[in-house]
PDB file of N, CA and C in Angstrom:
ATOM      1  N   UNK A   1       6.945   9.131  13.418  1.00  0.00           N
ATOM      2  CA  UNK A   1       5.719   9.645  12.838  1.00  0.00           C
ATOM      3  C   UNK A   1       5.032   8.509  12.084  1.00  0.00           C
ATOM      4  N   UNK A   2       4.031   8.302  12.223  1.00  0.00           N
ATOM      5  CA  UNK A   2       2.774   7.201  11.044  1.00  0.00           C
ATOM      6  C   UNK A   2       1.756   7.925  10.727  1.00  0.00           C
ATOM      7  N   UNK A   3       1.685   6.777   9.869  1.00  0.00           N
ATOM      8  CA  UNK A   3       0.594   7.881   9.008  1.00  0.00           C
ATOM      9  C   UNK A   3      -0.782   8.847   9.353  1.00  0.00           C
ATOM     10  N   UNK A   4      -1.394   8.225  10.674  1.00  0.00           N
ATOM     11  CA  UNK A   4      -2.431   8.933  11.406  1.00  0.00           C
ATOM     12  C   UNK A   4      -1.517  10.623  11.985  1.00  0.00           C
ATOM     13  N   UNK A   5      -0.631  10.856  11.998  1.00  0.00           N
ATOM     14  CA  UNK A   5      -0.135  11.962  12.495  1.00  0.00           C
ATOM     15  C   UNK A   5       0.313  12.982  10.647  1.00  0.00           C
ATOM     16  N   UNK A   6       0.691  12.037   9.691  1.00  0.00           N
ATOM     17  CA  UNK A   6       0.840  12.502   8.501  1.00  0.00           C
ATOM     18  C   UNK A   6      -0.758  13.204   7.779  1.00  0.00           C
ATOM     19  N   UNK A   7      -1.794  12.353   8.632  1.00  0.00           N
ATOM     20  CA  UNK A   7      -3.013  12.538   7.351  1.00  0.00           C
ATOM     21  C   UNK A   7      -3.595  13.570   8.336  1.00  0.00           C
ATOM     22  N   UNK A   8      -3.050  13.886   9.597  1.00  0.00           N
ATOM     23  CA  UNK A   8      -3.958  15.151  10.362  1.00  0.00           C
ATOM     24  C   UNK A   8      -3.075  16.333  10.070  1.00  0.00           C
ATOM     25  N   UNK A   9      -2.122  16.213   9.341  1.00  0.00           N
ATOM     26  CA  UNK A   9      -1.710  17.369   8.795  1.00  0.00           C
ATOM     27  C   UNK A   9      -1.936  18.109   7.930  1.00  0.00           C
ATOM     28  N   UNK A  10      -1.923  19.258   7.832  1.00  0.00           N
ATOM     29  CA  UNK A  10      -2.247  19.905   6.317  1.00  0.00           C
ATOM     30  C   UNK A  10      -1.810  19.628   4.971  1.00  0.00           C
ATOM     31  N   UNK A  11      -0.581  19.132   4.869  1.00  0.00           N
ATOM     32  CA  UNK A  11      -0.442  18.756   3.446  1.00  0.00           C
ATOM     33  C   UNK A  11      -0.859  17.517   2.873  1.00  0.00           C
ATOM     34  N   UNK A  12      -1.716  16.827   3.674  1.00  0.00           N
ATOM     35  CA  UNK A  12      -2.964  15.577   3.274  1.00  0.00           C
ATOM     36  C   UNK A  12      -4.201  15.758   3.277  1.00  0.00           C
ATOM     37  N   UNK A  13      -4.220  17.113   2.533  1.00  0.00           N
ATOM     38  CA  UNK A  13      -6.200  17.424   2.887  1.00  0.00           C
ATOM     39  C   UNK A  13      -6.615  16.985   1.746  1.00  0.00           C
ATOM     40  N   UNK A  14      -7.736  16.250   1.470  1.00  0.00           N
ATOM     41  CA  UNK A  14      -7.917  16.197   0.154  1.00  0.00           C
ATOM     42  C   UNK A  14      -8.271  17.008  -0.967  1.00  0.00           C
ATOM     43  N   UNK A  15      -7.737  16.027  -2.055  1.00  0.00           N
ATOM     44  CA  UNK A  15      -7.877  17.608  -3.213  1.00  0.00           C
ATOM     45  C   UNK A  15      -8.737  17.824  -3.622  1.00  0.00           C
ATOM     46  N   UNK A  16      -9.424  19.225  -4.308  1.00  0.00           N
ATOM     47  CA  UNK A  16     -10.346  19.950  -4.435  1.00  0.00           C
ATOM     48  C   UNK A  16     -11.055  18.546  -5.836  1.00  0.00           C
ATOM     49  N   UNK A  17     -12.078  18.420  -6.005  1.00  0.00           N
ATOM     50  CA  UNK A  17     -12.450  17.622  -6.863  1.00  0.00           C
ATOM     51  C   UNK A  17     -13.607  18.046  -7.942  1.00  0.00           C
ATOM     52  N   UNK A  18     -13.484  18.222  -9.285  1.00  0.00           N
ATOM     53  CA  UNK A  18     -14.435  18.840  -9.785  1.00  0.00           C
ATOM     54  C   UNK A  18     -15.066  16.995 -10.563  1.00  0.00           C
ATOM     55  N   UNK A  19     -16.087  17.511 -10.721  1.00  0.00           N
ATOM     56  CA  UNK A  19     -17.427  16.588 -11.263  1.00  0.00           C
ATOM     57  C   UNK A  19     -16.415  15.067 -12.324  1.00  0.00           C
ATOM     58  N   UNK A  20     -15.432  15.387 -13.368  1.00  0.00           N
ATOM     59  CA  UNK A  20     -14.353  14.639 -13.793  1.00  0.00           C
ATOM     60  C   UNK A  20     -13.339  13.666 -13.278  1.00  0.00           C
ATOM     61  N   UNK A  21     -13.225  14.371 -11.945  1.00  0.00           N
ATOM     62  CA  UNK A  21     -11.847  13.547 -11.269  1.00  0.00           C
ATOM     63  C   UNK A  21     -12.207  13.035 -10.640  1.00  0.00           C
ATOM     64  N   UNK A  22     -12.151  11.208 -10.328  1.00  0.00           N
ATOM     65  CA  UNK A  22     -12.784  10.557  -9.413  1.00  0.00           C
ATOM     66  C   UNK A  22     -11.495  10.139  -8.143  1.00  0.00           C
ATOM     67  N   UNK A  23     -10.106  10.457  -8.759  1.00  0.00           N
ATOM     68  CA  UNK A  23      -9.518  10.206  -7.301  1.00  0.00           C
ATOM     69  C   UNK A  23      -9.229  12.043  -6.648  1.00  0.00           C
ATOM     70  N   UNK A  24      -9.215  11.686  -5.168  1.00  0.00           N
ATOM     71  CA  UNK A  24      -9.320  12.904  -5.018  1.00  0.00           C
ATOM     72  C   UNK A  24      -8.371  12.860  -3.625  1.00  0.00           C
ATOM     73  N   UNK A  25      -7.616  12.343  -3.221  1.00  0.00           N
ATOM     74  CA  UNK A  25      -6.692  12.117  -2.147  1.00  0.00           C
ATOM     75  C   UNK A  25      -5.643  11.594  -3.248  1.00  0.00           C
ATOM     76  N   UNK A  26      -4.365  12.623  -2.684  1.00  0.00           N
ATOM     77  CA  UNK A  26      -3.255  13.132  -3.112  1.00  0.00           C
ATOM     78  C   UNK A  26      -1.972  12.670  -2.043  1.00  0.00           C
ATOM     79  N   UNK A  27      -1.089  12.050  -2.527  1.00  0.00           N
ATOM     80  CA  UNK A  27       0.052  11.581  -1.811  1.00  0.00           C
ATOM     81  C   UNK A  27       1.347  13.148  -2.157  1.00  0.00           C
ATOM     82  N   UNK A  28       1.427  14.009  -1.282  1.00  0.00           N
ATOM     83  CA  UNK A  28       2.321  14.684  -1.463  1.00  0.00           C
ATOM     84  C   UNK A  28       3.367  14.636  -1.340  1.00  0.00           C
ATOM     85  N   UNK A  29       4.014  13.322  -0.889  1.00  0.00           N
ATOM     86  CA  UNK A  29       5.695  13.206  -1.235  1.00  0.00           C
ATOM     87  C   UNK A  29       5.770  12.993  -2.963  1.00  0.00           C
ATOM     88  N   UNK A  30       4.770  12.141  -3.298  1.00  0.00           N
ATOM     89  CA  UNK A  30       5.153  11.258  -4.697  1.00  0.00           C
ATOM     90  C   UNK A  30       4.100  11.923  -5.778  1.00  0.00           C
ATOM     91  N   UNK A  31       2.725  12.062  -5.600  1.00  0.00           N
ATOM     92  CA  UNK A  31       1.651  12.749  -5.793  1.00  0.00           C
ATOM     93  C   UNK A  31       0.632  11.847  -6.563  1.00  0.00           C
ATOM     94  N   UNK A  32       1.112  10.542  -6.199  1.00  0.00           N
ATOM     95  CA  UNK A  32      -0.041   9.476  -6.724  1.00  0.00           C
ATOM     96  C   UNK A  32      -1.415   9.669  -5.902  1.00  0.00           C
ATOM     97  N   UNK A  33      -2.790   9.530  -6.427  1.00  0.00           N
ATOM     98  CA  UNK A  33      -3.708   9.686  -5.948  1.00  0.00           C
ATOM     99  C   UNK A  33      -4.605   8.663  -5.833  1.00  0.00           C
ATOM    100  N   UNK A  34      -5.637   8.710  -4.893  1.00  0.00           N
ATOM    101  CA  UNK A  34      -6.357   7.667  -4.394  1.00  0.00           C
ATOM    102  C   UNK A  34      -8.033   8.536  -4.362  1.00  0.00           C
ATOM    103  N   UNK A  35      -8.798   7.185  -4.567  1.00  0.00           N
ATOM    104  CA  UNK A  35     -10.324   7.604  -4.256  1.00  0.00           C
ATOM    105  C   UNK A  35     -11.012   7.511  -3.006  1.00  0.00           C
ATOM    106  N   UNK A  36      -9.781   6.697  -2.414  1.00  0.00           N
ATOM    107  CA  UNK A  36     -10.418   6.754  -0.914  1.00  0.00           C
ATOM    108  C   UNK A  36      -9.288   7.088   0.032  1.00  0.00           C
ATOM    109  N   UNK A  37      -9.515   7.677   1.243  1.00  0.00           N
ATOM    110  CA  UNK A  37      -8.105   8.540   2.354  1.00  0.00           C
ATOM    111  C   UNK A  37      -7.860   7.150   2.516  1.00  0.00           C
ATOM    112  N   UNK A  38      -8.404   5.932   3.205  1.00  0.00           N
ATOM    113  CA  UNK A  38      -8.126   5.041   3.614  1.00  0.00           C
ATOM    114  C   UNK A  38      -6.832   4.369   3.106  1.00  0.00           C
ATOM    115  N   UNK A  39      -6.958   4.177   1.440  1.00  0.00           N
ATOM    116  CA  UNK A  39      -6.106   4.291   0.402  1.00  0.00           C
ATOM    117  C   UNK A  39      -4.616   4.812   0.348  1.00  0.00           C
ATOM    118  N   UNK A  40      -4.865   6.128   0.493  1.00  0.00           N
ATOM    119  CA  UNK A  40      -3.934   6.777   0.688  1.00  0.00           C
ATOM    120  C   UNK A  40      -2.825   6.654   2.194  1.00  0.00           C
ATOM    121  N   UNK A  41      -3.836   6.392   3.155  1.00  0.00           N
ATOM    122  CA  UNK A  41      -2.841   5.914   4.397  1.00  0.00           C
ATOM    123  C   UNK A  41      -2.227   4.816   4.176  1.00  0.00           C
ATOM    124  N   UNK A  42      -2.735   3.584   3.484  1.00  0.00           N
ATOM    125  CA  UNK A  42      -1.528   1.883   3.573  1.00  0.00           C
ATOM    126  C   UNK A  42      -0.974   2.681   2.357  1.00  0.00           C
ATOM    127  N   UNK A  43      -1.050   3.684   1.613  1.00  0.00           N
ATOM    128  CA  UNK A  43       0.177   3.647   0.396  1.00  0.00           C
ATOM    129  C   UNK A  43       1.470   4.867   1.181  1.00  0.00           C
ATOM    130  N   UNK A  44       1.018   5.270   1.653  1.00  0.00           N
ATOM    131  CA  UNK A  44       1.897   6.280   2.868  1.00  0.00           C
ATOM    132  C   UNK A  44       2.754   5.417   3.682  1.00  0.00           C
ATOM    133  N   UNK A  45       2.086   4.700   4.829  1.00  0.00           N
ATOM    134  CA  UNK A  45       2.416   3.744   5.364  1.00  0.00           C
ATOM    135  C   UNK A  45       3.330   2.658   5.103  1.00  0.00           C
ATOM    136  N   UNK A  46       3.031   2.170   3.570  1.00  0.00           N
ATOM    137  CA  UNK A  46       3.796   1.377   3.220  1.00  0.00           C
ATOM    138  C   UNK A  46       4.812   1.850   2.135  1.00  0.00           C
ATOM    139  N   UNK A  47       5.075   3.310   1.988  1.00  0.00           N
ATOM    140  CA  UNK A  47       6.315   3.356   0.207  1.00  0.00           C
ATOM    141  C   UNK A  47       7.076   4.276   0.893  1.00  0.00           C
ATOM    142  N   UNK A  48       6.054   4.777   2.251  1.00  0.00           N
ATOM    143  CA  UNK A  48       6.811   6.321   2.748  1.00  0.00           C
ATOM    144  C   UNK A  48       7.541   6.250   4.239  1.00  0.00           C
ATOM    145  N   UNK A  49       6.952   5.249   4.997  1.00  0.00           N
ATOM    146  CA  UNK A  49       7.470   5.011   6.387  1.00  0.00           C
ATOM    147  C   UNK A  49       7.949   4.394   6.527  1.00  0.00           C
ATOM    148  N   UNK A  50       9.438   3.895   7.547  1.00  0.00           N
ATOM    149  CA  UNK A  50      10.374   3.181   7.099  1.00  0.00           C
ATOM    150  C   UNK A  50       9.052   1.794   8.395  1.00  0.00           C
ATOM    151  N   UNK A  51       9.436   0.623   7.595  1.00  0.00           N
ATOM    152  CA  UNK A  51       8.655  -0.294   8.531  1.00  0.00           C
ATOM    153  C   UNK A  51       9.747  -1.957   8.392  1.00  0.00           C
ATOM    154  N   UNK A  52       9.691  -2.199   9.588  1.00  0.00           N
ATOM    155  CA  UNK A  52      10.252  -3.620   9.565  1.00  0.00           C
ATOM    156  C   UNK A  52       9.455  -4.551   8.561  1.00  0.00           C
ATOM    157  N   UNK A  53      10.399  -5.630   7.227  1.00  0.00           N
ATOM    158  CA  UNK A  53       9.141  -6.257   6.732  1.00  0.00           C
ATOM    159  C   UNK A  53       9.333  -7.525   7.869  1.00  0.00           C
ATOM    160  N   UNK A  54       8.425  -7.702   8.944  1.00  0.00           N
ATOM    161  CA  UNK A  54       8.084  -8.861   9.637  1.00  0.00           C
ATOM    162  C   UNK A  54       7.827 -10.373   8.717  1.00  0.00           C
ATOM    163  N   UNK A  55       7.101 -10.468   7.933  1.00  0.00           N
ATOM    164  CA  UNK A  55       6.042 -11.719   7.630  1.00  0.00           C
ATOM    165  C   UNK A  55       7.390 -11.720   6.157  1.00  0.00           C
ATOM    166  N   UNK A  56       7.439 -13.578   6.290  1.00  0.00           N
ATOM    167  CA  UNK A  56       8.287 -14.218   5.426  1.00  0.00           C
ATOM    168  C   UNK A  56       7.546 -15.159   5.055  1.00  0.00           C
ATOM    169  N   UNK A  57       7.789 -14.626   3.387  1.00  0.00           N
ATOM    170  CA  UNK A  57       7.233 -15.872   2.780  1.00  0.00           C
ATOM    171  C   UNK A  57       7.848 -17.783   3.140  1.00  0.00           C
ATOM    172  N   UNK A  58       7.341 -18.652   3.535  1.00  0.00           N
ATOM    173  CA  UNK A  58       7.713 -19.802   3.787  1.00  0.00           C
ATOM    174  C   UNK A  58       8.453 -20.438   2.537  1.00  0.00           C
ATOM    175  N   UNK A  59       7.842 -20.083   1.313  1.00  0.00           N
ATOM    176  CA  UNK A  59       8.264 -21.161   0.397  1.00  0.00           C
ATOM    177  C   UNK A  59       9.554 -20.473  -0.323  1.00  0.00           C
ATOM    178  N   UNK A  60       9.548 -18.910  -0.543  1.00  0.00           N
ATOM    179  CA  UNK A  60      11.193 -18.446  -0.994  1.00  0.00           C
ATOM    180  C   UNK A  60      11.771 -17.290  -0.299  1.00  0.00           C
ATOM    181  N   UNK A  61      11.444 -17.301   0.829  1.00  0.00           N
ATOM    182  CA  UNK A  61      12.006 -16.220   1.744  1.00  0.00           C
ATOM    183  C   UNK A  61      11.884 -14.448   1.768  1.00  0.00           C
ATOM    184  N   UNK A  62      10.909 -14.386   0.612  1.00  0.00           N
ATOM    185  CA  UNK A  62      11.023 -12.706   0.392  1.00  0.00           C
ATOM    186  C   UNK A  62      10.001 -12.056   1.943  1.00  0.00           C
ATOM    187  N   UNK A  63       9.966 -11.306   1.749  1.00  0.00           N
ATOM    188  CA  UNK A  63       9.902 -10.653   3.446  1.00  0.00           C
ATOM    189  C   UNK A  63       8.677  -9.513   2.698  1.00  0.00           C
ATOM    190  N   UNK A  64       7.655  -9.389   3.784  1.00  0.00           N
ATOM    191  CA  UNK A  64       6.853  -7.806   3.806  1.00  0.00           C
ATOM    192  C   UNK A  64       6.237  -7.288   4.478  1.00  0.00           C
ATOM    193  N   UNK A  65       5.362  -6.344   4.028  1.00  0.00           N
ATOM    194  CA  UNK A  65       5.466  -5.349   5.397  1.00  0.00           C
ATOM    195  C   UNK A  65       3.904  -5.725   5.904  1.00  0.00           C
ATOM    196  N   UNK A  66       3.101  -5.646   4.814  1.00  0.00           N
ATOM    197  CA  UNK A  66       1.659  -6.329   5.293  1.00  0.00           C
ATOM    198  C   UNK A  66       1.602  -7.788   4.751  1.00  0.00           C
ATOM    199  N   UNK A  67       0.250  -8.542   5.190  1.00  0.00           N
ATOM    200  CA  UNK A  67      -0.013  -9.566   5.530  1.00  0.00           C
ATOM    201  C   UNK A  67      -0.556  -9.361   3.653  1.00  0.00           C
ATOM    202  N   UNK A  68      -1.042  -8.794   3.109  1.00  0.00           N
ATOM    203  CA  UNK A  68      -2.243  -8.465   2.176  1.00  0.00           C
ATOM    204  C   UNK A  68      -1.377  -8.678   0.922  1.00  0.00           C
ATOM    205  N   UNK A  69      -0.192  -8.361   0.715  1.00  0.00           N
ATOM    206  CA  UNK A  69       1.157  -8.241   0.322  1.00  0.00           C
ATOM    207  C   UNK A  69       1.924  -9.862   0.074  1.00  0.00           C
ATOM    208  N   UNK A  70       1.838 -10.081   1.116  1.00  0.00           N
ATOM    209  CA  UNK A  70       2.429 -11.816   1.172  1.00  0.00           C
ATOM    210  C   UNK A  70       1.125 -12.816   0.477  1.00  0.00           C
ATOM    211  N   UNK A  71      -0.017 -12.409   0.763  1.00  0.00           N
ATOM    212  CA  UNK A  71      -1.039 -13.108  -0.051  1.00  0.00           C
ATOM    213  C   UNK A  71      -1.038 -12.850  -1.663  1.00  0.00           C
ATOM    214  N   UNK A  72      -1.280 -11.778  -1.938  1.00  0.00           N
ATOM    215  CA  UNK A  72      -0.898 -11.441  -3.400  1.00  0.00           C
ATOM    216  C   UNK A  72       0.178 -12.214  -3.900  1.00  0.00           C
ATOM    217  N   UNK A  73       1.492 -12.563  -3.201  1.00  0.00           N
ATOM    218  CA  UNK A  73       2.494 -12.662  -3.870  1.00  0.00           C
ATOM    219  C   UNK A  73       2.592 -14.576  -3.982  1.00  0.00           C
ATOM    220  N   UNK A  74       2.022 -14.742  -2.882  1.00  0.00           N
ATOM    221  CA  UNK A  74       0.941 -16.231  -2.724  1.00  0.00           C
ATOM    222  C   UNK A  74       0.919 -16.366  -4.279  1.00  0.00           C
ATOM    223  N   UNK A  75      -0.282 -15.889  -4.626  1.00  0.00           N
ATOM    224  CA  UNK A  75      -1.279 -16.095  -5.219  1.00  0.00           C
ATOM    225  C   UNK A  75      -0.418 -15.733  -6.765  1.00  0.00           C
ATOM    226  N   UNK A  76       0.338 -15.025  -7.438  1.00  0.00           N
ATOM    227  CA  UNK A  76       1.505 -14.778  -8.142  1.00  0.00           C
ATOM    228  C   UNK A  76       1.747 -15.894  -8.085  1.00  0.00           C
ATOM    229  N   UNK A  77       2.231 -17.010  -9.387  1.00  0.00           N
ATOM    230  CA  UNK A  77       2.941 -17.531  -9.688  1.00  0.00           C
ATOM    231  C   UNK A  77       4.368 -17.353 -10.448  1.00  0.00           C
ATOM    232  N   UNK A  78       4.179 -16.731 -10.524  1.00  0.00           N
ATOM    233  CA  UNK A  78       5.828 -15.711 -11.094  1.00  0.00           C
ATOM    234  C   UNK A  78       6.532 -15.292 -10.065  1.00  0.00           C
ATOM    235  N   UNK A  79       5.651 -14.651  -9.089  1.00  0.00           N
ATOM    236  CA  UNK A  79       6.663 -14.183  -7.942  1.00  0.00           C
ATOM    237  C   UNK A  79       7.130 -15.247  -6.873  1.00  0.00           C
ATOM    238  N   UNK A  80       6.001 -16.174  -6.762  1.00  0.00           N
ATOM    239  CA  UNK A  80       6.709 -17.528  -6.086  1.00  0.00           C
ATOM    240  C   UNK A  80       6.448 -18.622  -6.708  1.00  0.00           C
ATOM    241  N   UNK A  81       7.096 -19.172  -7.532  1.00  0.00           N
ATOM    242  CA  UNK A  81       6.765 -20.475  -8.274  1.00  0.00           C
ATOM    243  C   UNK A  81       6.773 -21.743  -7.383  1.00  0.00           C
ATOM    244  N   UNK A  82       7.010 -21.871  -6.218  1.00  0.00           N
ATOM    245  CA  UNK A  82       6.974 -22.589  -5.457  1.00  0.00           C
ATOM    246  C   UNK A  82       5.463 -22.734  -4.231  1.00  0.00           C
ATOM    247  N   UNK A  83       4.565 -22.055  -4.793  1.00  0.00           N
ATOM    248  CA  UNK A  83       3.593 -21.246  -3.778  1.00  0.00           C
ATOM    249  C   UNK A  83       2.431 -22.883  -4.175  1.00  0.00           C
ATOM    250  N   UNK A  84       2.560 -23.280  -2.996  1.00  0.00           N
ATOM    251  CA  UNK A  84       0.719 -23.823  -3.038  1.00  0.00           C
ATOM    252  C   UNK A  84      -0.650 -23.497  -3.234  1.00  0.00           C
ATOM    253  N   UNK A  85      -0.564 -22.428  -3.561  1.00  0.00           N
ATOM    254  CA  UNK A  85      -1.812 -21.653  -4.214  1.00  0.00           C
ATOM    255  C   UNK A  85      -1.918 -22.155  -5.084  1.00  0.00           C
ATOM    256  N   UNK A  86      -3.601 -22.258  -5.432  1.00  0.00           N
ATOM    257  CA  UNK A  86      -4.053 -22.977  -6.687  1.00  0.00           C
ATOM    258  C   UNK A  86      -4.141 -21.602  -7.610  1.00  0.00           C
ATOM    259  N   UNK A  87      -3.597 -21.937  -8.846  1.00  0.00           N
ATOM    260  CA  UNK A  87      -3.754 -20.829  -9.510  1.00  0.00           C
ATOM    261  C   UNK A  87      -5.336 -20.177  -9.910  1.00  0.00           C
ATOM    262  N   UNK A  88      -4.897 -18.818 -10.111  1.00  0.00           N
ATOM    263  CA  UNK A  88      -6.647 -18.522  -9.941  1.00  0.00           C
ATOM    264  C   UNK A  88      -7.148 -18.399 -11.845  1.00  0.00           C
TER     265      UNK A  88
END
């Protein structure tokens, strides 16, 4: 199952939203919420579906599942102190 078969299901409809609440897509395993579905599918996708992490960091070996993920952690100097990223 992925997440396009999870979000055409009923327990991913989004939630009812009054004029106050600006996120309005609801993760029903965990029940963290998002302002956009889009949102809600890479956080499904990625905390809820089991996924190979493919992409390895070069400089200390940690592994993940998206590309978007390994850049962030780039860009982290704490998480890779070894990273050629110029700090931002």
């Amino acid at each position: 199952m992925d997440w396009t078969d999870l979000m055409s299901s009923r327990e991913f409809e989004p939630v009812v939203a009054n004029v106050n609440v600006s996120k309005r897509f609801k993760c029903c395993d965990c029940g963290k919420e998002y302002t956009a579905k889009h949102n809600l599918q890479s956080h499904i996708n990625y905390k809820h579906l089991q996924h190979e992490k493919k992409i390895e960091c070069e400089y200390c070996g940690r592994r993940f599942t998206e590309s978007r993920a390994h850049i962030r952690h780039l860009k982290n100097r704490n998480a890779c102190p070894n990273s050629p990223w110029p700090d931002a």
